[in-house]
Protein backbone atom coordinates (compact mmCIF):
# COMPACT_ATOMS: atom_id res chain seq x y z
CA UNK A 1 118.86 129.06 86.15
CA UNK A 2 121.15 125.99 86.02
CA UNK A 3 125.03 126.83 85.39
CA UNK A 4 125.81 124.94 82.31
CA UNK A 5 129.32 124.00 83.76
CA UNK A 6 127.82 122.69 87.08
CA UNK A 7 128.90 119.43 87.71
CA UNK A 8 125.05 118.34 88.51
CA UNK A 9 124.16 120.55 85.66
CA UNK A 10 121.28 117.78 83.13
CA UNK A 11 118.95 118.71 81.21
CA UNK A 12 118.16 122.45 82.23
CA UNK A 13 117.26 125.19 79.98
CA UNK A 14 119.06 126.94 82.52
CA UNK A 15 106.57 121.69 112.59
CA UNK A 16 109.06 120.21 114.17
CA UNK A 17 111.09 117.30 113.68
CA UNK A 18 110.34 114.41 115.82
CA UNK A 19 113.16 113.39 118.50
CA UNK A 20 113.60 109.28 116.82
CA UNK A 21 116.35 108.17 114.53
CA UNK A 22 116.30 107.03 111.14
CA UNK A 23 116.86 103.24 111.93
CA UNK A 24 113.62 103.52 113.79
CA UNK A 25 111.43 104.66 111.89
CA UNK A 26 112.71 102.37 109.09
CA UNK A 27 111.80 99.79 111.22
CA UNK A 28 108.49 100.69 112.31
CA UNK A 29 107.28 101.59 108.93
CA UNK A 30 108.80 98.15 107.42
CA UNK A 31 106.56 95.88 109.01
CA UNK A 32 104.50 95.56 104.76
CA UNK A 33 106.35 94.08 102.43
CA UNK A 34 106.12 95.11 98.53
CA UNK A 35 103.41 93.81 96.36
CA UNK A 36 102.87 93.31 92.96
CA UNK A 37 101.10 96.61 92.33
CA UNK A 38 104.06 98.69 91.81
CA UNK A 39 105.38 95.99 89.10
CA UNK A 40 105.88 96.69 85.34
CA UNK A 41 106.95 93.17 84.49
CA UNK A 42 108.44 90.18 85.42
CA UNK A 43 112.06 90.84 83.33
CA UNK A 44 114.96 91.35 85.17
CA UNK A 45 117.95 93.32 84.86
CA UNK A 46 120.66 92.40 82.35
CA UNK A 47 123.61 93.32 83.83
CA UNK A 48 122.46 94.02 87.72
CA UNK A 49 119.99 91.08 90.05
CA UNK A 50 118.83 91.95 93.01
CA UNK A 51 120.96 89.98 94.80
CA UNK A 52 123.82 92.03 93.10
CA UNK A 53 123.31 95.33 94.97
CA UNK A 54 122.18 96.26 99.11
CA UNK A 55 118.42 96.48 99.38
CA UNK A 56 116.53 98.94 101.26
CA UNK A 57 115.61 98.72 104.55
CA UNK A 58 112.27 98.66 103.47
CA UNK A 59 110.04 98.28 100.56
CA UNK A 60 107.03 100.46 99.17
CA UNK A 61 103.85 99.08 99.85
CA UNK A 62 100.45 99.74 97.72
CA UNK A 63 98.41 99.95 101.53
CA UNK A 64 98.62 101.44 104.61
CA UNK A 65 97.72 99.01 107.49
CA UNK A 66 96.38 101.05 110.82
CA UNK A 67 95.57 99.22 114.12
CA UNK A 68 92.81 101.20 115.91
CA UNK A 69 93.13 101.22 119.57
CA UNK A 70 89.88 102.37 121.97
CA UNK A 71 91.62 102.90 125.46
CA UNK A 72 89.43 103.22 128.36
CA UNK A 73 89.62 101.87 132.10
CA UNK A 74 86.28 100.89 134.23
CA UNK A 75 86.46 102.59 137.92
CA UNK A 76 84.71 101.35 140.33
CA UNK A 77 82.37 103.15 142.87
CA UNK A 78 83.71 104.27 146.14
CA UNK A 79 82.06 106.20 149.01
CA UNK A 80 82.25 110.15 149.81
CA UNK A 81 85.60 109.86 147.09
CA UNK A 82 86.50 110.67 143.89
CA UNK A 83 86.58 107.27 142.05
CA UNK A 84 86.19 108.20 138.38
CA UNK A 85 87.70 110.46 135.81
CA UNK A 86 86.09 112.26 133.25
CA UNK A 87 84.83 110.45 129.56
CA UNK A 88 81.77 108.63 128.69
CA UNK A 89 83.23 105.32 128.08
CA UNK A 90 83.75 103.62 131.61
CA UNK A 91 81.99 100.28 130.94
CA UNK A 92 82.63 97.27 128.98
CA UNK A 93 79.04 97.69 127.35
CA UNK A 94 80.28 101.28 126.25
CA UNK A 95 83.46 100.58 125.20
CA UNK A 96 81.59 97.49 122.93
CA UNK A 97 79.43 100.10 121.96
CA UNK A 98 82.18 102.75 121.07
CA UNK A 99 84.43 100.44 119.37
CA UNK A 100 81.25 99.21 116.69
CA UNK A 101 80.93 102.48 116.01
CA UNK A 102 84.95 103.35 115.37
CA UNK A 103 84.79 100.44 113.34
CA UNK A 104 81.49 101.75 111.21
CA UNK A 105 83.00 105.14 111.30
CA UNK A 106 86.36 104.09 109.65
CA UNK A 107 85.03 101.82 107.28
CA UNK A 108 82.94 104.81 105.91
CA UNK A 109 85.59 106.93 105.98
CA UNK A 110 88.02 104.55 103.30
CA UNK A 111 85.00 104.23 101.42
CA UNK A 112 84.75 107.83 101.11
CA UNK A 113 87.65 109.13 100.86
CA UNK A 114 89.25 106.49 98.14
CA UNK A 115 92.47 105.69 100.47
CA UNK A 116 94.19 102.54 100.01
CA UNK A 117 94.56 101.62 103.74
CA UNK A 118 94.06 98.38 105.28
CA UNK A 119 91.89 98.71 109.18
CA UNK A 120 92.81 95.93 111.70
CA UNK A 121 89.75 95.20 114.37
CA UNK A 122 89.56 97.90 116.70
CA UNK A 123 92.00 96.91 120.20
CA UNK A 124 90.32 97.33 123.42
CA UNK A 125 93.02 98.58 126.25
CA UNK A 126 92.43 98.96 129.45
CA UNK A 127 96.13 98.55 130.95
CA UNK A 128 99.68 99.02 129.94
CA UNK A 129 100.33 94.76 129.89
CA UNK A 130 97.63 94.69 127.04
CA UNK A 131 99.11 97.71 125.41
CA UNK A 132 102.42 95.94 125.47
CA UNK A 133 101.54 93.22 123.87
CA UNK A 134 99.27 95.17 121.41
CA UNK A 135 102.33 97.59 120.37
CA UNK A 136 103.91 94.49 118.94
CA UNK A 137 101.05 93.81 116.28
CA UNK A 138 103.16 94.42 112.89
CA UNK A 139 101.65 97.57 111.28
CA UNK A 140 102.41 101.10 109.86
CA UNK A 141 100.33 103.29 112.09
CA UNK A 142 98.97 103.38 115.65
CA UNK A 143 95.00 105.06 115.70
CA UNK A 144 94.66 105.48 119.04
CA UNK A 145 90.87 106.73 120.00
CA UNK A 146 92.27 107.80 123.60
CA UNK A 147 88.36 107.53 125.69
CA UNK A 148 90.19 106.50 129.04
CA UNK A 149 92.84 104.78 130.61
CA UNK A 150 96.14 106.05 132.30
CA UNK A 151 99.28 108.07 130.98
CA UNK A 152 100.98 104.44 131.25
CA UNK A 153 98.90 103.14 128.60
CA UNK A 154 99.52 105.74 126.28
CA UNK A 155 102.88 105.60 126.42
CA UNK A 156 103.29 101.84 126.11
CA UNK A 157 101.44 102.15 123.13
CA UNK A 158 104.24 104.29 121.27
CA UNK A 159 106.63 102.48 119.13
CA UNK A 160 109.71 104.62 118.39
CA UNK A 161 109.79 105.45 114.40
CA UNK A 162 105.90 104.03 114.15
CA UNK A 163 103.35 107.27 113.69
CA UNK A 164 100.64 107.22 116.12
CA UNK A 165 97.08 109.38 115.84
CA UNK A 166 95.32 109.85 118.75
CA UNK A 167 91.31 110.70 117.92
CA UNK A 168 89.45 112.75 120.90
CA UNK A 169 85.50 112.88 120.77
CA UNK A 170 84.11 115.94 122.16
CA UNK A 171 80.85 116.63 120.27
CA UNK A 172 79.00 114.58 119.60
CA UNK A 173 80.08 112.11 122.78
CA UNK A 174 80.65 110.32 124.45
CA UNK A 175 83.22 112.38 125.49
CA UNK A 176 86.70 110.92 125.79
CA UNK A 177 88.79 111.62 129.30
CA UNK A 178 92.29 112.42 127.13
CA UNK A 179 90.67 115.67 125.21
CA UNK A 180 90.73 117.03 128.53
CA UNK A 181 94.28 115.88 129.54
CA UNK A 182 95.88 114.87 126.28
CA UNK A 183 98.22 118.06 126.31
CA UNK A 184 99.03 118.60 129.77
CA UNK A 185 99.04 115.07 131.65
CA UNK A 186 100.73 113.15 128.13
CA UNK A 187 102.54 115.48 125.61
CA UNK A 188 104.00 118.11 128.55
CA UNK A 189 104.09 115.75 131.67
CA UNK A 190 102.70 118.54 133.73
CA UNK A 191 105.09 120.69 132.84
CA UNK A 192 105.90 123.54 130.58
CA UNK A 193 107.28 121.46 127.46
CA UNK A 194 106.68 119.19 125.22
CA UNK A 195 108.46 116.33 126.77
CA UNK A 196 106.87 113.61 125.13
CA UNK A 197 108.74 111.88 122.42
CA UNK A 198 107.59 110.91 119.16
CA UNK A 199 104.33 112.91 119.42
CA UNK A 200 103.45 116.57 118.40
CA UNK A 201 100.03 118.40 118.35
CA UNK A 202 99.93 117.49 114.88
CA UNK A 203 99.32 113.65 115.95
CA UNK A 204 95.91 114.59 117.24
CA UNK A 205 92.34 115.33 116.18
CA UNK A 206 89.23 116.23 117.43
CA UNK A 207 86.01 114.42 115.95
CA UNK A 208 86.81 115.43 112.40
CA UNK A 209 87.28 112.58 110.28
CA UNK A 210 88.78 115.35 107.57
CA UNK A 211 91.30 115.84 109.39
CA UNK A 212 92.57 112.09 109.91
CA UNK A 213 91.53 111.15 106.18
CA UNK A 214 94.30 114.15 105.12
CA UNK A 215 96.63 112.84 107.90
CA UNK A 216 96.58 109.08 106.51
CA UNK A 217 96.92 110.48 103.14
CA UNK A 218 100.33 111.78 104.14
CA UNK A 219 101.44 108.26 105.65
CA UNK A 220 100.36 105.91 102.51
CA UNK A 221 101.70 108.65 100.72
CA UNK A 222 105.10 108.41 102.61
CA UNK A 223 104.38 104.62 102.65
CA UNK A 224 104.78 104.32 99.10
CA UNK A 225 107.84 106.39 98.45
CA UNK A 226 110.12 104.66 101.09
CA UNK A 227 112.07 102.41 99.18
CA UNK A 228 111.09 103.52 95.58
CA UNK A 229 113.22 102.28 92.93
CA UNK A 230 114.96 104.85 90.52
CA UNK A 231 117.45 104.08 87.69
CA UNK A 232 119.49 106.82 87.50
CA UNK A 233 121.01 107.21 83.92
CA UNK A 234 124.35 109.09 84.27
CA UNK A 235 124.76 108.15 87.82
CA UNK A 236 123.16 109.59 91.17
CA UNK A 237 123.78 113.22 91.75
CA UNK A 238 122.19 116.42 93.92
CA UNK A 239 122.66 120.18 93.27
CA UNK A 240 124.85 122.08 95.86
CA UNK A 241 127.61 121.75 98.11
CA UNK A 242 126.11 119.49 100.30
CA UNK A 243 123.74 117.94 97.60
CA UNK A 244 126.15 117.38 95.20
CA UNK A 245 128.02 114.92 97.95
CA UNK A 246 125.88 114.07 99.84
CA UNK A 247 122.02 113.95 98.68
CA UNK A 248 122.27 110.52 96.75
CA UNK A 249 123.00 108.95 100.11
CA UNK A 250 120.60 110.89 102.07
CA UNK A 251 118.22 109.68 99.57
CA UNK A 252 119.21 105.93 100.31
CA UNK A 253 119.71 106.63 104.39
CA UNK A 254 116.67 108.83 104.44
CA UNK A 255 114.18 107.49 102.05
CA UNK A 256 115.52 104.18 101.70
CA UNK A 257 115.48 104.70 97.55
CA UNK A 258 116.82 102.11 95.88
CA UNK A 259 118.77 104.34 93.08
CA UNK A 260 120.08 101.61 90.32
CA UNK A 261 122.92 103.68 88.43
CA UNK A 262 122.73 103.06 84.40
CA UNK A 263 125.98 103.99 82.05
CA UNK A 264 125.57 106.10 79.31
CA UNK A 265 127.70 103.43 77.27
CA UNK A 266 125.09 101.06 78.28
CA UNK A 267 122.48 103.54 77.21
CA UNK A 268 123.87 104.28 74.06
CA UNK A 269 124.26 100.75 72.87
CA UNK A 270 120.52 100.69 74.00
CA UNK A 271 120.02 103.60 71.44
CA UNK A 272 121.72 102.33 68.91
CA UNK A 273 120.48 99.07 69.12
CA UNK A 274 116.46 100.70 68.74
CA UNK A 275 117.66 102.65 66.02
CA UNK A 276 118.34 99.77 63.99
CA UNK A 277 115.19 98.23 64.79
CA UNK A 278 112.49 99.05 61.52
CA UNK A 279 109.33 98.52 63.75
CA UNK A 280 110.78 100.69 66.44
CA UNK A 281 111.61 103.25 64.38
CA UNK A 282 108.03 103.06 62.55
CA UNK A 283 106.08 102.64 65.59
CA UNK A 284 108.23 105.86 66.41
CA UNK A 285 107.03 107.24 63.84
CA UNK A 286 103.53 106.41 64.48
CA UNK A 287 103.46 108.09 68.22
CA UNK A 288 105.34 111.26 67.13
CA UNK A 289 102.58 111.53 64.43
CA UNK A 290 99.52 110.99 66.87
CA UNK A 291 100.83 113.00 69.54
CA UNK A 292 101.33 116.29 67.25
CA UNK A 293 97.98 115.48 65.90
CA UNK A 294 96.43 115.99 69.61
CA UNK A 295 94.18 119.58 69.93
CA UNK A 296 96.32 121.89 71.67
CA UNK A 297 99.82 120.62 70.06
CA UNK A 298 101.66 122.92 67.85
CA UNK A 299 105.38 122.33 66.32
CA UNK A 300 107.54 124.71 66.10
CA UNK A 301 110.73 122.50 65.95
CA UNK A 302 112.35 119.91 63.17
CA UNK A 303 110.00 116.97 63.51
CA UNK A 304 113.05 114.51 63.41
CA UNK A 305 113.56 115.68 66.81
CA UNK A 306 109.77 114.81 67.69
CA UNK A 307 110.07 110.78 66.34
CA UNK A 308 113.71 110.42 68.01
CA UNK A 309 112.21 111.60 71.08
CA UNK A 310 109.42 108.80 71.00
CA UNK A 311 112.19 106.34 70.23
CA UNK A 312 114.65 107.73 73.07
CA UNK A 313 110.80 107.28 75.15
CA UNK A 314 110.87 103.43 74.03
CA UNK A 315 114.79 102.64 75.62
CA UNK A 316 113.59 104.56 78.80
CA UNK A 317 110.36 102.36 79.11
CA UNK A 318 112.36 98.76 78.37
CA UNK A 319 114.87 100.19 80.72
CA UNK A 320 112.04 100.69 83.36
CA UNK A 321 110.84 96.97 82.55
CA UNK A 322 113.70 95.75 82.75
CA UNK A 323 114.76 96.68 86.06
CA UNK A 324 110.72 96.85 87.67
CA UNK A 325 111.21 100.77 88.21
CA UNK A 326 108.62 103.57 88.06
CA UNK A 327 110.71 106.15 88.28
CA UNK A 328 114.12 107.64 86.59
CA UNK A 329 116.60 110.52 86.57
CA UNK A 330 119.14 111.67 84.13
CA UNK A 331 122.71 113.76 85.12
CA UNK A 332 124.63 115.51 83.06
CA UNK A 333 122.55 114.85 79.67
CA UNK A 334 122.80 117.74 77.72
CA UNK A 335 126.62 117.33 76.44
CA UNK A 336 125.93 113.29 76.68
CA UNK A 337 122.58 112.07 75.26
CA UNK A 338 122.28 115.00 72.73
CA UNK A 339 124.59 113.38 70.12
CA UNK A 340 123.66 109.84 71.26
CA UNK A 341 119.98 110.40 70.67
CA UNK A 342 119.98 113.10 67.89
CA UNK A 343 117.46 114.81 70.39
CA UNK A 344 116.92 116.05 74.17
CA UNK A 345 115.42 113.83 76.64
CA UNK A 346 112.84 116.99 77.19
CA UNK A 347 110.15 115.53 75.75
CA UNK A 348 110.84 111.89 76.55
CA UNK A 349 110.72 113.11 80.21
CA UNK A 350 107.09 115.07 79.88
CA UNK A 351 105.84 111.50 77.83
CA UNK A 352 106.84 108.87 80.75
CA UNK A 353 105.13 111.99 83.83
CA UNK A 354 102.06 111.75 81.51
CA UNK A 355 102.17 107.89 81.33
CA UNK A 356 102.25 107.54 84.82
CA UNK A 357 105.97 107.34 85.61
CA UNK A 358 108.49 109.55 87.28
CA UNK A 359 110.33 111.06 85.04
CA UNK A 360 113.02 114.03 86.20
CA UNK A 361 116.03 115.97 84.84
CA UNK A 362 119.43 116.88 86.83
CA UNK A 363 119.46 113.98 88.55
CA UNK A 364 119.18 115.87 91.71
CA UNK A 365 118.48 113.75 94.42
CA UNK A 366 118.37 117.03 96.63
CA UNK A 367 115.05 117.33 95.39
CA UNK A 368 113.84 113.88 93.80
CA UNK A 369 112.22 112.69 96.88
CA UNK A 370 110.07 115.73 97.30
CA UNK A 371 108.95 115.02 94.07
CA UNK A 372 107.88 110.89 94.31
CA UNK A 373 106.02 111.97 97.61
CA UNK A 374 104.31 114.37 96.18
CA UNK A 375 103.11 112.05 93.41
CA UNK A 376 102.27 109.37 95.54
CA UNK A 377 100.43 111.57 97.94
CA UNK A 378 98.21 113.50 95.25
CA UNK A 379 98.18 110.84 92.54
CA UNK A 380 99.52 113.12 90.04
CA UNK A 381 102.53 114.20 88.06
CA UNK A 382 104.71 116.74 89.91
CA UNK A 383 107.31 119.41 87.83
CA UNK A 384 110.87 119.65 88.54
CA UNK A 385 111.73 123.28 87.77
CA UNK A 386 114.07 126.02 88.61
CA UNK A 387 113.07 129.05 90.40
CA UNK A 388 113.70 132.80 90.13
CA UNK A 389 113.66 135.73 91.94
CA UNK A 390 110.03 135.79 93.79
CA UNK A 391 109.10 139.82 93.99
CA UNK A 392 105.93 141.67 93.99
CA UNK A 393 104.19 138.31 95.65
CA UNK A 394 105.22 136.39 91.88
CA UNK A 395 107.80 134.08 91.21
CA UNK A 396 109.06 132.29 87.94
CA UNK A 397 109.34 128.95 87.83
CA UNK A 398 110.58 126.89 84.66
CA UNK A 399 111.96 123.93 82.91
CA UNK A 400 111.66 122.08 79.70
CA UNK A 401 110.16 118.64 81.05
CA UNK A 402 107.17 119.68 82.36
CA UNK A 403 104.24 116.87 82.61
CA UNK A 404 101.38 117.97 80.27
CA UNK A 405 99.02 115.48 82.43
CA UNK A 406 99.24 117.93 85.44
CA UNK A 407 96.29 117.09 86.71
CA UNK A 408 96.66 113.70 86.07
CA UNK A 409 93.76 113.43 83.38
CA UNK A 410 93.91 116.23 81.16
CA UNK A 411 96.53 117.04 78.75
CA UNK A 412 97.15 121.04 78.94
CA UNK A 413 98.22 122.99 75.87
CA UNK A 414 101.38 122.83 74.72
CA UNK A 415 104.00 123.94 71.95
CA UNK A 416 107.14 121.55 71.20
CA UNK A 417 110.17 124.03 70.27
CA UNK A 418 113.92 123.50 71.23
CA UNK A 419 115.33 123.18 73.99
CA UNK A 420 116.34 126.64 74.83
CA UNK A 421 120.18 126.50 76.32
CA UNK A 422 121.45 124.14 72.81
CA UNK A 423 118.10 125.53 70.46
CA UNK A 424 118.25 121.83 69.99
CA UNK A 425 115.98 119.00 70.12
CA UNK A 426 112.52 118.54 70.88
CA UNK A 427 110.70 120.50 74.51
CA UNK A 428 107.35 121.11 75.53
CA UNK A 429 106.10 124.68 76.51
CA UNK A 430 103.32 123.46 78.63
CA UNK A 431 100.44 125.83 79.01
CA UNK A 432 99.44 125.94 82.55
CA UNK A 433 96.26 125.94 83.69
CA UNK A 434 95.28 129.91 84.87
CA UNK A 435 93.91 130.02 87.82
CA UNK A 436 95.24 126.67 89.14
CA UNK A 437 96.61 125.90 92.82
CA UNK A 438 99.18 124.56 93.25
CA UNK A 439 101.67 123.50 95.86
CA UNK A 440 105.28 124.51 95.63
CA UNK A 441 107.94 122.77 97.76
CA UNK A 442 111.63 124.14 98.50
CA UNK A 443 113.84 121.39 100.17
CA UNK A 444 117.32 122.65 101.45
CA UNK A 445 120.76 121.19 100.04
CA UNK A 446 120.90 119.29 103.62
CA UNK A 447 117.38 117.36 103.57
CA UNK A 448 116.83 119.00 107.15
CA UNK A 449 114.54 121.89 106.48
CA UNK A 450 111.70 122.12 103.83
CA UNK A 451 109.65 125.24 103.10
CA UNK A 452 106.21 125.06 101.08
CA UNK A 453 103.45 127.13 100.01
CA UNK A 454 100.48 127.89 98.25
CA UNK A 455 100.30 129.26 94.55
CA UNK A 456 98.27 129.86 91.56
CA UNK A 457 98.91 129.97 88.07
CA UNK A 458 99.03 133.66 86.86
CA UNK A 459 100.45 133.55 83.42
CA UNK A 460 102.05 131.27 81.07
CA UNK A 461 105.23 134.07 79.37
CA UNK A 462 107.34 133.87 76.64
CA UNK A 463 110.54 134.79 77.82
CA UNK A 464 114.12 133.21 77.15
CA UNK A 465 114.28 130.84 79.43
CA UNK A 466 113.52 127.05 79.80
CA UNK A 467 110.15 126.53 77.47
CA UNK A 468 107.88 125.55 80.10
CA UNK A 469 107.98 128.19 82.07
CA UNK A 470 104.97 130.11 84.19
CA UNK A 471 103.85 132.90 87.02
CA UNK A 472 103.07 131.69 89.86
CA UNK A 473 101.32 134.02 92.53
CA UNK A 474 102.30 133.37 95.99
CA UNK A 475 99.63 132.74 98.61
CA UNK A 476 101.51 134.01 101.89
CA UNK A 477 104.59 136.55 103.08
CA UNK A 478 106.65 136.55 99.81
CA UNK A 479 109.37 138.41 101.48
CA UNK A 480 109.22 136.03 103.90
CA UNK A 481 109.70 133.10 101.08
CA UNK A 482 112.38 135.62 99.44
CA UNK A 483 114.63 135.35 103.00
CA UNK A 484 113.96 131.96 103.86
CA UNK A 485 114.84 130.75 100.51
CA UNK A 486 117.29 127.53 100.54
CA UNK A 487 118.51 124.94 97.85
CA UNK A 488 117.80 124.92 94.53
CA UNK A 489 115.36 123.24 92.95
CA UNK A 490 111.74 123.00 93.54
CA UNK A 491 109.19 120.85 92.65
CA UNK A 492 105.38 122.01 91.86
CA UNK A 493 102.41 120.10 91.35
CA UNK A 494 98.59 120.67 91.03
CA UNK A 495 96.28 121.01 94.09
CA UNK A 496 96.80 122.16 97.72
CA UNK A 497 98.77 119.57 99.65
CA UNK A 498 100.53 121.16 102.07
CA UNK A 499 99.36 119.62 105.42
CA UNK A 500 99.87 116.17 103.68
CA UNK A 501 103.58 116.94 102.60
CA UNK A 502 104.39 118.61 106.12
CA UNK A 503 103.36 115.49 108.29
CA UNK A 504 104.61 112.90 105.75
CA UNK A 505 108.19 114.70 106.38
CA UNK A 506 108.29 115.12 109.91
CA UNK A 507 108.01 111.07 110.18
CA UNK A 508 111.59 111.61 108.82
CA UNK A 509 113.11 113.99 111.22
CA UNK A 510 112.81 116.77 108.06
CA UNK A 511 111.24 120.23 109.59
CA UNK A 512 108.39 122.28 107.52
CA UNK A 513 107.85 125.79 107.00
CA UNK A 514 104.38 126.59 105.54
CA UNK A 515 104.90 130.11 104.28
CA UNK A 516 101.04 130.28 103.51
CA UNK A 517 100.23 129.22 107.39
């Protein structure tokens, strides 16, 4: 559990890393600007402008453009010599042929599989001078279906910091030279290691279109969450040594957030201001009223704290407006907001998850960013929580913010008591869903290593400990988890995304663990 006297202490109830920098990949991936679909509203800040403050590298962008690339070369016959290489695609008719059907084959696939991505025409290449000029076509990922063509090509093709997916038929054909030589001739160089930069074995598949709809999930996902805005009431923060110096700067350097820091004295005129405000207060009123009124809601806490929580929700959402944010943090809330709000920010947090936002606690930028990908890779509210001692293949993991939209439809169960630390306020206990998966992500203090695995909801306790609290079993070597254990905080959210969270991180130089492998 948090340590009350922690300096980052808020709102508690308590592969491989590919060889590119940072700059790079900034630069490969920030070839889309913003667009209006992550926009609340056209107000602007009242104190900060844009102009004001640095901007990130790069901005979040609702698509994911992807330039498919059909490589091939067309030998000519010789006498009593060898004068082709393997694959099925060595003529221009073919390689027409093969690149209508990449085309059909993708456009079924988006269609399918609901992903917001954006297909450029398929790029014949036959040489590394049209690869050259090809590699300078401005988008966020390089398909590559690799039928022919030299180790040259291939490597002209790779932009340092720009992910590339390389697509190998085997069956059904026409079989493509590279799933032959992709690993030797390209990723080892003929030799015993992986020499090839930029590129792992997790860059490739083999005819299943699974496996690259999960793989471009992980990019848009990543896509989106470079360059997220976040106001971050209190000030930016992180849990740990290392976190507590270093993470809100990893998080700008890293993931390019742009982290807006809000006073408390601003936020507490902003309170006081509400409070005076008879609609507010009666459409306050109003929510606290319907929401308790919802099946599965019980009270079991001073409904005062219930309506100031709805009208500490309002100042968070005009906040959000005001600045065009989605997401937002608070540090070092419970001696601060308690007497400013005559409630916790608990159940303000849980509303704005539910509504769509991103709502967290601590202000721990150690593990924010774990949580916005996850959100924007599964489409669904993720919890911040604090973890316990895992044993017996269960751990505990709890807080009092927890989303009750987990699965980003259905409101679960839930009972509003006090926060537990102050027995203050208003918090949900959110009943979790038995039986659920989930994923759980670990990121270390030093946003270089991240373990993850997969769980499912056991029970739901009672014990005396942040209200939202539940048992999760763990799918995998828990003594394995128990010794590889770093950081602090984790975040959790419904469904199995693993491989999506994995590649998305390795884009960023971050190594995975999957302790359910």
């Amino acid at each position: 559990m948090s340590h009350p006297n922690h300096p980052s202490h808020g709102l508690c109830c308590g592969g491989h890393a590919i060889p590119v920098s940072r700059r790079e990949f900034m630069i490969g991936m920030s070839t889309v600007v913003a667009t209006g679909a992550l926009a609340l509203g056209q107000e602007k800040p009242p104190r900060e402008t844009p102009s004001a403050r640095p901007k990130p590298d790069i901005l979040p962008a609702a698509e994911l453009i992807v330039q498919p690339v059909l490589t091939y070369d067309v030998p000519q016959r010789q006498e009593k010599t060898s004068w082709r290489s393997w694959g099925g695609v060595q003529t221009p008719e073919k390689a027409a042929a093969e690149a209508g059907r990449i085309e059909k084959e993708l456009r079924e696939l988006i269609a399918s599989s609901g992903l917001t991505v954006k297909l450029l025409p398929v790029a014949p290449v036959v040489n590394a001078e049209q690869a050259a000029k090809l590699k300078q076509q401005p988008c966020d990922a390089m398909l590559v279906y690799a039928a022919g063509g030299w180790q040259d090509v291939l490597e002209t093709l790779i932009t340092p910091g720009r992910p590339t997916i390389y697509f190998l038929r085997h069956d059904p054909g026409p079989v493509y030279l590279w799933y032959e030589i992709l690993h030797p001739r390209f990723l080892r160089k003929t030799t015993d290691r992986h020499v090839q930069a930029g590129v792992t074995v997790d860059d490739v598949v083999v005819d299943d279109y699974a496996e690259l709809a999960w793989r471009l999930r992980a990019l848009l996902g990543l896509r989106r969450t470079l360059g997220q805005r976040i106001l971050a009431i209190g000030g930016a923060g992180g849990w740990g040594v290392e976190g507590e110096k270093l993470a809100p700067q990893w998080s700008r350097d890293k993931w390019h957030l742009d982290i807006i820091d809000v006073p408390y004295p601003d936020l507490g005129r902003r309170i006081e201001s509400t409070r005076k405000d008879e609609a507010a207060v009666a459409d306050a009123r109003r929510a606290a009223e319907q929401y308790l009124g919802q099946p599965g809601v019980k009270l079991q806490t001073d409904k005062k704290y219930v309506e100031n929580a709805f009208l500490l929700t309002r100042v968070f959402t005009d906040l959000l407006r005001e600045h065009d944010a989605r997401a937002l943090t608070i540090q070092n809330c419970m001696g601060t907001i308690m007497p400013m709000a005559d409630t916790t920010a608990c159940l303000p947090l849980s509303l704005l998850n539910d509504d769509g936002y991103l709502a967290f606690c601590e202000s721990d930028f150690v593990v924010i960013p774990s949580g916005i990908l996850m959100h924007h890779i599964t489409g669904r509210p993720v919890f911040l929580n604090d973890p316990t001692w895992p044993h017996d293949g269960i751990v505990t993991i709890a807080h009092c913010t927890a989303p009750r939209k987990m699965d980003g439809q259905k409101h679960e169960p839930a009972t509003i008591l006090t926060h537990f630390e102050s027995d203050f306020g208003a918090a949900p206990k959110v009943e979790f869903r038995l039986g659920q998966v989930t994923t759980n992500v670990v990121p270390d203090f030093a946003c270089q290593k991240w373990l993850g695995f997969k769980g499912t909801v056991k029970a739901n306790p009672f014990l005396d400990i942040c209200r939202s609290q539940t048992d999760i079993a763990i799918d995998g070597d828990w003594r394995r988890l128990l010794a590889d254990m770093r950081g602090f905080h984790w975040m959790t959210v419904y469904g199995d995304c693993r491989r999506e969270v994995g590649y998305a991180i390795r884009q960023l130089g971050v190594e995975w663990e999957d302790l359910s492998a």
